[in-house]
Protein backbone atom coordinates (compact mmCIF):
# COMPACT_ATOMS: atom_id res chain seq x y z
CA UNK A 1 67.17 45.26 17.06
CA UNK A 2 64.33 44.32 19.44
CA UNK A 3 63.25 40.99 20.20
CA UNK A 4 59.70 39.78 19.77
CA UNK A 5 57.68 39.37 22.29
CA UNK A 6 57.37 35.64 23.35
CA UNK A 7 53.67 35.99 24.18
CA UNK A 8 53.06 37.70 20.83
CA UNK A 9 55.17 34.23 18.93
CA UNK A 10 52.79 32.27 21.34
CA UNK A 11 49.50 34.16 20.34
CA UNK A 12 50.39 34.14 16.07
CA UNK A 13 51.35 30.55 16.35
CA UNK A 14 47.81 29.71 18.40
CA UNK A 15 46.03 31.73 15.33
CA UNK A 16 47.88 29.92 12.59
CA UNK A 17 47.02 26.59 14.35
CA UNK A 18 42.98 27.55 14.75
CA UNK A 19 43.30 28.78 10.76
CA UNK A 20 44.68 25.17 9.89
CA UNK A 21 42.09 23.49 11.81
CA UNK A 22 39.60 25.41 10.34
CA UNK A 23 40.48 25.08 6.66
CA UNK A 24 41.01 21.63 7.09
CA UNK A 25 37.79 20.96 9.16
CA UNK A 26 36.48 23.16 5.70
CA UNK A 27 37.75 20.40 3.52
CA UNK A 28 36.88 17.57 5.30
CA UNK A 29 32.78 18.04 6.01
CA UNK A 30 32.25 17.13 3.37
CA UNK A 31 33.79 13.81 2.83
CA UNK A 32 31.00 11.78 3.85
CA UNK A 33 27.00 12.58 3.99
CA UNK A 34 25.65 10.52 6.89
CA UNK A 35 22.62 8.63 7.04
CA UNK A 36 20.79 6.12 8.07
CA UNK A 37 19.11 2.40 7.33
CA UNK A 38 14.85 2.66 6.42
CA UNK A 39 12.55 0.71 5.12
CA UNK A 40 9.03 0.41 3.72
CA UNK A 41 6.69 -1.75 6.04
CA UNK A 42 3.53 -3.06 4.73
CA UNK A 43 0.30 -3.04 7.16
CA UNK A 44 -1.28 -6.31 6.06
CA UNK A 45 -4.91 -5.87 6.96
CA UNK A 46 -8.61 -7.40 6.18
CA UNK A 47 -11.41 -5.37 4.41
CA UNK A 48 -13.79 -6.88 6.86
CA UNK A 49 -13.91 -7.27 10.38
CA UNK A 50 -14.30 -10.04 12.27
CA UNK A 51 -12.21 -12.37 15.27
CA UNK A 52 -9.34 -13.78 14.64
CA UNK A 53 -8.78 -17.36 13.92
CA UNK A 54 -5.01 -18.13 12.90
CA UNK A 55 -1.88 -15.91 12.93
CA UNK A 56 0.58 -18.74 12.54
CA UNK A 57 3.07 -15.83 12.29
CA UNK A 58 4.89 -13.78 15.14
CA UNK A 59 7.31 -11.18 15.39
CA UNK A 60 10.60 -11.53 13.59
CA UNK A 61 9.72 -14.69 11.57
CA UNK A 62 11.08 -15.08 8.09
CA UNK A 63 8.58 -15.51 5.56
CA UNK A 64 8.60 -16.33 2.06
CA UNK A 65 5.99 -15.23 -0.82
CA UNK A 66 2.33 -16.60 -0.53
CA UNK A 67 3.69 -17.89 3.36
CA UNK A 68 0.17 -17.58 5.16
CA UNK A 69 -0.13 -14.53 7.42
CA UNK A 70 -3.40 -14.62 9.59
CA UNK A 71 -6.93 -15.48 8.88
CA UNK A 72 -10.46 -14.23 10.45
CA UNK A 73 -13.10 -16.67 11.59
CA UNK A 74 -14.62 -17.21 7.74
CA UNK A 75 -18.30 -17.94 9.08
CA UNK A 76 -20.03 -15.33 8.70
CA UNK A 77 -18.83 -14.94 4.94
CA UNK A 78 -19.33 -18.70 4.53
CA UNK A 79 -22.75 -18.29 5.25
CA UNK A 80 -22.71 -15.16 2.99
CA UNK A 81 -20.95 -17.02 -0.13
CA UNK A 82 -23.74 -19.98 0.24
CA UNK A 83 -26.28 -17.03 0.49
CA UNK A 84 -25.03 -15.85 -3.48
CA UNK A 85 -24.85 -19.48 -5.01
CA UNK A 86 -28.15 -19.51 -4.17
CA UNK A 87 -29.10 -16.81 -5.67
CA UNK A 88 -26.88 -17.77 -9.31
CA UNK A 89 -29.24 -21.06 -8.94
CA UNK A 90 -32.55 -19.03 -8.42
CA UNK A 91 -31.83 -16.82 -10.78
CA UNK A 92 -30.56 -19.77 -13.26
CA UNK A 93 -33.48 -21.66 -12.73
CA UNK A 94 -35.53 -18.48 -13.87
CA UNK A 95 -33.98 -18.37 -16.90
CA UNK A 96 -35.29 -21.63 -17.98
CA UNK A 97 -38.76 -20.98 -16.90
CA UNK A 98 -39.70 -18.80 -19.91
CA UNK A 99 -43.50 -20.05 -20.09
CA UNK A 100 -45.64 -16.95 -19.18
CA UNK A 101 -45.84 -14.56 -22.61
CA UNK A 102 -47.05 -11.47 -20.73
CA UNK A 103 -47.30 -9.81 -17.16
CA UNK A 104 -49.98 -7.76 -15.59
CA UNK A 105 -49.86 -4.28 -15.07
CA UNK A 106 -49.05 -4.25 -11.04
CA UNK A 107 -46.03 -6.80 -11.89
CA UNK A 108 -44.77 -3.73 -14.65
CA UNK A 109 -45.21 -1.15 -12.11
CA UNK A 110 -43.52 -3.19 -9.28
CA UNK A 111 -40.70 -3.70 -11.80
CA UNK A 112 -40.37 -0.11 -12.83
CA UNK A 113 -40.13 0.91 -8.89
CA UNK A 114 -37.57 -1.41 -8.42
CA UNK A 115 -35.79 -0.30 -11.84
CA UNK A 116 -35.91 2.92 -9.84
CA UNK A 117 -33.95 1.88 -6.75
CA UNK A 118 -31.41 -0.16 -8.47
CA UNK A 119 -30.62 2.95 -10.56
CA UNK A 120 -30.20 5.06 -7.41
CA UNK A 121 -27.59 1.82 -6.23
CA UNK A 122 -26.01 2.06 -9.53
CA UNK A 123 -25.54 5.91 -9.06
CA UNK A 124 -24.00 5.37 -5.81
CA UNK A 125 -21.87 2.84 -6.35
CA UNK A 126 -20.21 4.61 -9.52
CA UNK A 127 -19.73 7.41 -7.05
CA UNK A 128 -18.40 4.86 -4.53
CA UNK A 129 -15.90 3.58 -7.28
CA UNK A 130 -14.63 6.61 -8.38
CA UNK A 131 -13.36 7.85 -4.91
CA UNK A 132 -12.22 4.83 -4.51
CA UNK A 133 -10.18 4.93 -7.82
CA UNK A 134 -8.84 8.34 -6.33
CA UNK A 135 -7.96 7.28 -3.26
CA UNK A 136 -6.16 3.92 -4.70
CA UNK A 137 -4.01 6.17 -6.93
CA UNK A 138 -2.74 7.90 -3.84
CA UNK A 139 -1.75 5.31 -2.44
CA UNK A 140 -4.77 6.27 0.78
CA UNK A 141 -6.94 2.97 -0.34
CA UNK A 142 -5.68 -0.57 -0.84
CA UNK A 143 -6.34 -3.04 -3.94
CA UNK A 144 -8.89 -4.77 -2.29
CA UNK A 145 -10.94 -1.96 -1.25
CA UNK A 146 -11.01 -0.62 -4.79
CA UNK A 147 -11.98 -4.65 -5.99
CA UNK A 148 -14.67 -4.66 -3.37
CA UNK A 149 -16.08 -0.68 -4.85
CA UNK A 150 -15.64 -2.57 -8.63
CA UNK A 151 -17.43 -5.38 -7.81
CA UNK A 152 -20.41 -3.18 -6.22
CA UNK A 153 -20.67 -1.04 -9.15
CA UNK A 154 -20.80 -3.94 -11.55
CA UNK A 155 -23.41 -5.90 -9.41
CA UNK A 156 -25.44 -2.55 -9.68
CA UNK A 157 -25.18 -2.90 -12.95
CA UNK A 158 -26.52 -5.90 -13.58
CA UNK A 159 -29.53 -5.21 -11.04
CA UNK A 160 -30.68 -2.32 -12.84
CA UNK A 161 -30.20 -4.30 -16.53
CA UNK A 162 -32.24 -7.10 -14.85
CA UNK A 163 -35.54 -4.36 -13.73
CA UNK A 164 -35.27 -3.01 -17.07
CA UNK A 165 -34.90 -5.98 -19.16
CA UNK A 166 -37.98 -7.56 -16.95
CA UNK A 167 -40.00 -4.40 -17.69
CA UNK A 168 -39.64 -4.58 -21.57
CA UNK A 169 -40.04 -8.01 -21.56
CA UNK A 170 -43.72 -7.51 -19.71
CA UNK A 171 -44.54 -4.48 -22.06
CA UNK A 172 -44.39 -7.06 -25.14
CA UNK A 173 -47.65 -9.61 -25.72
CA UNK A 174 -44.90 -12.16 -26.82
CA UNK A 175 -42.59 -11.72 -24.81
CA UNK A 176 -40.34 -14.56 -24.51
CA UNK A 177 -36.90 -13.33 -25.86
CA UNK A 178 -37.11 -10.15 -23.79
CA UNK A 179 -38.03 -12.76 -21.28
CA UNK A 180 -35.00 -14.65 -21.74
CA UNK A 181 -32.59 -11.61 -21.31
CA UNK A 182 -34.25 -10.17 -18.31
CA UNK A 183 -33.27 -13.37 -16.35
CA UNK A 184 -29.71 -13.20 -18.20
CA UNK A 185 -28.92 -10.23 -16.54
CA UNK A 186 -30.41 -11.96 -13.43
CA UNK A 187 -27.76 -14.70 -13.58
CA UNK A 188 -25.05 -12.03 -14.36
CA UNK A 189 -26.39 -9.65 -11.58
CA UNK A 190 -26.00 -12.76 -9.25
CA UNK A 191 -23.14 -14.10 -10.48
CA UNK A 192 -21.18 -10.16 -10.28
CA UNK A 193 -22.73 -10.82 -6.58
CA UNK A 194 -21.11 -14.20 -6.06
CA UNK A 195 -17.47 -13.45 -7.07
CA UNK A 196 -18.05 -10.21 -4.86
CA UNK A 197 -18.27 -12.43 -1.72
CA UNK A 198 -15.47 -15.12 -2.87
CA UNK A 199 -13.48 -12.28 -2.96
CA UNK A 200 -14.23 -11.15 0.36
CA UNK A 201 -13.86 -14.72 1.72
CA UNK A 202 -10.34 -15.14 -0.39
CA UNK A 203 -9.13 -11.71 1.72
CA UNK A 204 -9.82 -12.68 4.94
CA UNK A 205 -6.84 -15.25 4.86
CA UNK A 206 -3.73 -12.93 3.04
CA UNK A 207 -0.44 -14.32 2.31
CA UNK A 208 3.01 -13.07 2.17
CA UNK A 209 3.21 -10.66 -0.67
CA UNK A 210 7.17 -10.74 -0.91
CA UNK A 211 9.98 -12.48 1.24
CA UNK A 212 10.69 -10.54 4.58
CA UNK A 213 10.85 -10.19 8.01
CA UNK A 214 7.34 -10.19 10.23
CA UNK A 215 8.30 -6.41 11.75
CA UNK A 216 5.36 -6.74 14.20
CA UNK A 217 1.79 -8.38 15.10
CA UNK A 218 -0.94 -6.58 16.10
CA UNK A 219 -3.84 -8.94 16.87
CA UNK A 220 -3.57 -12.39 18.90
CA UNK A 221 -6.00 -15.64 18.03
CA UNK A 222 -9.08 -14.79 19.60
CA UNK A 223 -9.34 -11.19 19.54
CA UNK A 224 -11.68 -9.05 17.33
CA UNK A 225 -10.09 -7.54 14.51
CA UNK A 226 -12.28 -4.29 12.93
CA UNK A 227 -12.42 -4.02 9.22
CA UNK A 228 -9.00 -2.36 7.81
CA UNK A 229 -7.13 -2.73 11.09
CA UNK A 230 -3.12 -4.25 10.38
CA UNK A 231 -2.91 -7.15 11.91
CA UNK A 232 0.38 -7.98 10.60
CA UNK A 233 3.38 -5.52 9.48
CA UNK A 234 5.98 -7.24 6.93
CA UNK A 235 9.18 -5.61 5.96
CA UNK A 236 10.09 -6.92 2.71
CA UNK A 237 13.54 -7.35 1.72
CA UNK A 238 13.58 -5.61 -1.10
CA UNK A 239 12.20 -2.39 0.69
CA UNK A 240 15.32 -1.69 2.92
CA UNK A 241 17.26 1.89 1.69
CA UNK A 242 19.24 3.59 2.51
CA UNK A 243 17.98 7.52 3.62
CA UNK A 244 20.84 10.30 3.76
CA UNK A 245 21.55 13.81 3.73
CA UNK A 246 23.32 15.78 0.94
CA UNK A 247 24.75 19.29 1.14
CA UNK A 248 23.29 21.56 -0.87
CA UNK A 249 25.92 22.65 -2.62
CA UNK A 250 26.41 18.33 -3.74
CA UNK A 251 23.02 17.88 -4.55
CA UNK A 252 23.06 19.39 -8.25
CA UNK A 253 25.44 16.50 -8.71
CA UNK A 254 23.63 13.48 -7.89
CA UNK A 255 20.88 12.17 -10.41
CA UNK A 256 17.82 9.13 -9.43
CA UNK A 257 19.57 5.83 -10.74
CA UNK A 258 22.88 6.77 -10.04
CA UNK A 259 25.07 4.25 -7.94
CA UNK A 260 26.68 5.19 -4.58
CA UNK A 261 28.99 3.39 -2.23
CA UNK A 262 28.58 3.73 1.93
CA UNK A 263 30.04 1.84 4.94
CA UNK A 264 28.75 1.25 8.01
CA UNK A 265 29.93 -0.38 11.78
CA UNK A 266 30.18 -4.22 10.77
CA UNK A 267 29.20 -4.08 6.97
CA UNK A 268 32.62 -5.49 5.81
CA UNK A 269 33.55 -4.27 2.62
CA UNK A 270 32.22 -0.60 0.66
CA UNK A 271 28.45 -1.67 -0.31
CA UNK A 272 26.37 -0.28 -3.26
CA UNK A 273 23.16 1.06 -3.57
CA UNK A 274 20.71 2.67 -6.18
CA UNK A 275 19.61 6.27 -5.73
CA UNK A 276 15.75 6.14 -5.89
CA UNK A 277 14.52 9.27 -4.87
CA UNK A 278 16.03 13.15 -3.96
CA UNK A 279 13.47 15.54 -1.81
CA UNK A 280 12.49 18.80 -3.82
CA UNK A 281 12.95 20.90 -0.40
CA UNK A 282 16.11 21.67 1.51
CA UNK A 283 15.62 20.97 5.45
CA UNK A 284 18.24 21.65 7.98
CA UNK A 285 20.48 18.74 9.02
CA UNK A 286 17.81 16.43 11.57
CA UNK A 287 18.49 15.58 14.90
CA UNK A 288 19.19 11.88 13.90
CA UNK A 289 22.49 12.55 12.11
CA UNK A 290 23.65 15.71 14.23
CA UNK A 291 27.44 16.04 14.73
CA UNK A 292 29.64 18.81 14.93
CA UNK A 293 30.94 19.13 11.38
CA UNK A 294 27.00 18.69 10.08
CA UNK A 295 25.46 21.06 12.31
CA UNK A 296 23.56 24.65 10.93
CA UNK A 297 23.74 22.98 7.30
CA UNK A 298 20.79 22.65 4.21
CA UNK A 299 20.40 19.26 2.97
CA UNK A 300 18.50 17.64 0.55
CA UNK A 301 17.06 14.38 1.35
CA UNK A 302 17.73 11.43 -0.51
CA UNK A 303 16.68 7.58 -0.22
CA UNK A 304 18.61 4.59 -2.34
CA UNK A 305 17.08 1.14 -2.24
CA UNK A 306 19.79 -1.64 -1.63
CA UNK A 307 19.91 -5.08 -3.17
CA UNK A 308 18.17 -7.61 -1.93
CA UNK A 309 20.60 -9.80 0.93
CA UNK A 310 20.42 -12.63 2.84
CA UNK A 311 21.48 -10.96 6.13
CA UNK A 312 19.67 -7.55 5.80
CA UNK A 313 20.74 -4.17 7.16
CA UNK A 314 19.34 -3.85 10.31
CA UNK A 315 16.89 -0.81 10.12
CA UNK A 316 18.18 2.22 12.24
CA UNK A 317 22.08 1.31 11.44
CA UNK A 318 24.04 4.64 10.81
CA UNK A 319 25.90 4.76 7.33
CA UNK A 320 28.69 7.03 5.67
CA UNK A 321 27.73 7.69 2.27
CA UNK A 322 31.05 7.98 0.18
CA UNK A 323 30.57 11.12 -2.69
CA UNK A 324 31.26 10.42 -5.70
């Protein structure tokens, strides 16, 4: 009986050995779906522009809810503000002067001109609004920019109510009550104006919206900020997830709300988080989480906030995701 060949016992025990490796390296690819710490940074900006006053803030500071952030060099909309409670007094003080009973015919036509251009404002502004609405939906406009667009469209309002009331009032020989309601709408018109302005003068000097971290400053004391331009970035604590891949054949098994459990370098103990969102598109593993036993796969993208922690994930820090 012949022997075997010791190169051919050398050469099936080298294949048996790659199989093993191979079906084991099968098995274990999936025991973990790596990722990553992100979070949601907010761009905390003006609506106007101006120079900058304060930014008692700087880079890395912790701050608390309402904890002042910057404020602009308030002027300019001082002078503005003073400009509109005069107006609520002139237009105040019309309302009480209700002795004249009719108006002449160049006063009417006057009137009706300038009912005329306040309807053309009113027509803008409700156009204004609207894409503002849109845009605030989308997240592409912020809360006070869509305040400021309300606020125009209302003081539009009450412009054009004022030219018309003031027209039908000088159309009537006794005129009076029509009288009295024209300069009703002229204290409302002002008034709509006024609160437009405080509002203005409130935003110029924002606070804190939520506890965090100050992730960066943009803008030192002195320097001219333009309207809309962040001058501080704040990364709150309760916007730090988690972002990792899934295979694709794991993905049908995960669900938004579901709890998961990862490690990471220095974490201590498993930690939890809360599955928040799962991409609709596959993508091929990204460069940030490439290793050998990831590499040529689909994944779905998926993001789960954590809880809120005194000693935060650092952003950046890699994770192991532990499947269910």
């Amino acid at each position: 009986m012949k022997s075997v060949p010791k190169p051919l016992i050398i050469g099936i025990l080298a294949f048996a050995g790659f199989l093993a490796w191979f079906l084991l390296r099968g098995s274990d690819r999936d025991e973990v779906w790596l990722g990553y710490v992100e979070g949601e940074t907010l761009y905390v900006a003006a609506p106007v522009s101006g120079r900058l006053a304060q930014r008692p803030v700087d880079r890395g500071a912790s701050v608390a809810p309402g904890t002042p952030l910057f404020s602009l060099d308030p002027d300019t909309l001082d002078a503005s503000v003073s400009q509109a409670q005069a107006q609520v007094a002139s237009s105040e003080a019309q309302a009480e002067d209700l002795t004249q009973a009719r108006q002449r015919q160049a006063e009417i036509d006057v009137w009706r001109a300038n009912a005329a251009q306040a309807q053309a404002a009113l027509t803008k502004a409700s156009n204004d609004f609207t894409r503002m609405a849109a845009l605030a939906d989308k997240g592409f406009a912020s809360k006070a920019q869509l305040d400021a667009a309300r606020a125009a469209r209302d003081g539009a309002s009450a412009q054009l109510a004022q030219m018309q009331a003031q027209i039908r009032a000088a159309e009537m020989t006794a005129g009076r009550a029509q009288q009295i309601r024209a300069a009703q709408a002229g204290v409302a018109g002002a008034q709509a104006a006024l609160r437009g302005q405080q509002k203005l003068r409130s935003e110029i000097a924002p606070v804190a919206p939520a506890r965090g971290i100050v992730e960066q400053t943009f803008y030192n004391p002195g320097e001219w900020v333009p309207a809309n331009s962040p001058v501080v970035a704040v990364l709150p604590d309760d916007r730090r997830k988690l972002r990792f891949y899934v295979p694709q054949d794991r993905v049908a098994g995960i669900k938004v709300g579901t709890t998961i459990r990862f490690t990471c370098d220095g974490c201590g103990d498993v930690r939890q988080a809360k599955i928040s969102f799962i991409a609709p598109r596959s993508e091929y593993t990204p460069p940030v989480i490439y290793s050998e036993r990831a590499r040529a796969k689909l994944v779905f993208m998926v993001e789960a906030l954590l809880p809120v922690s005194d000693k935060p994930l650092p952003l950046g820090l890699p994770v192991e995701v532990v499947p269910q």
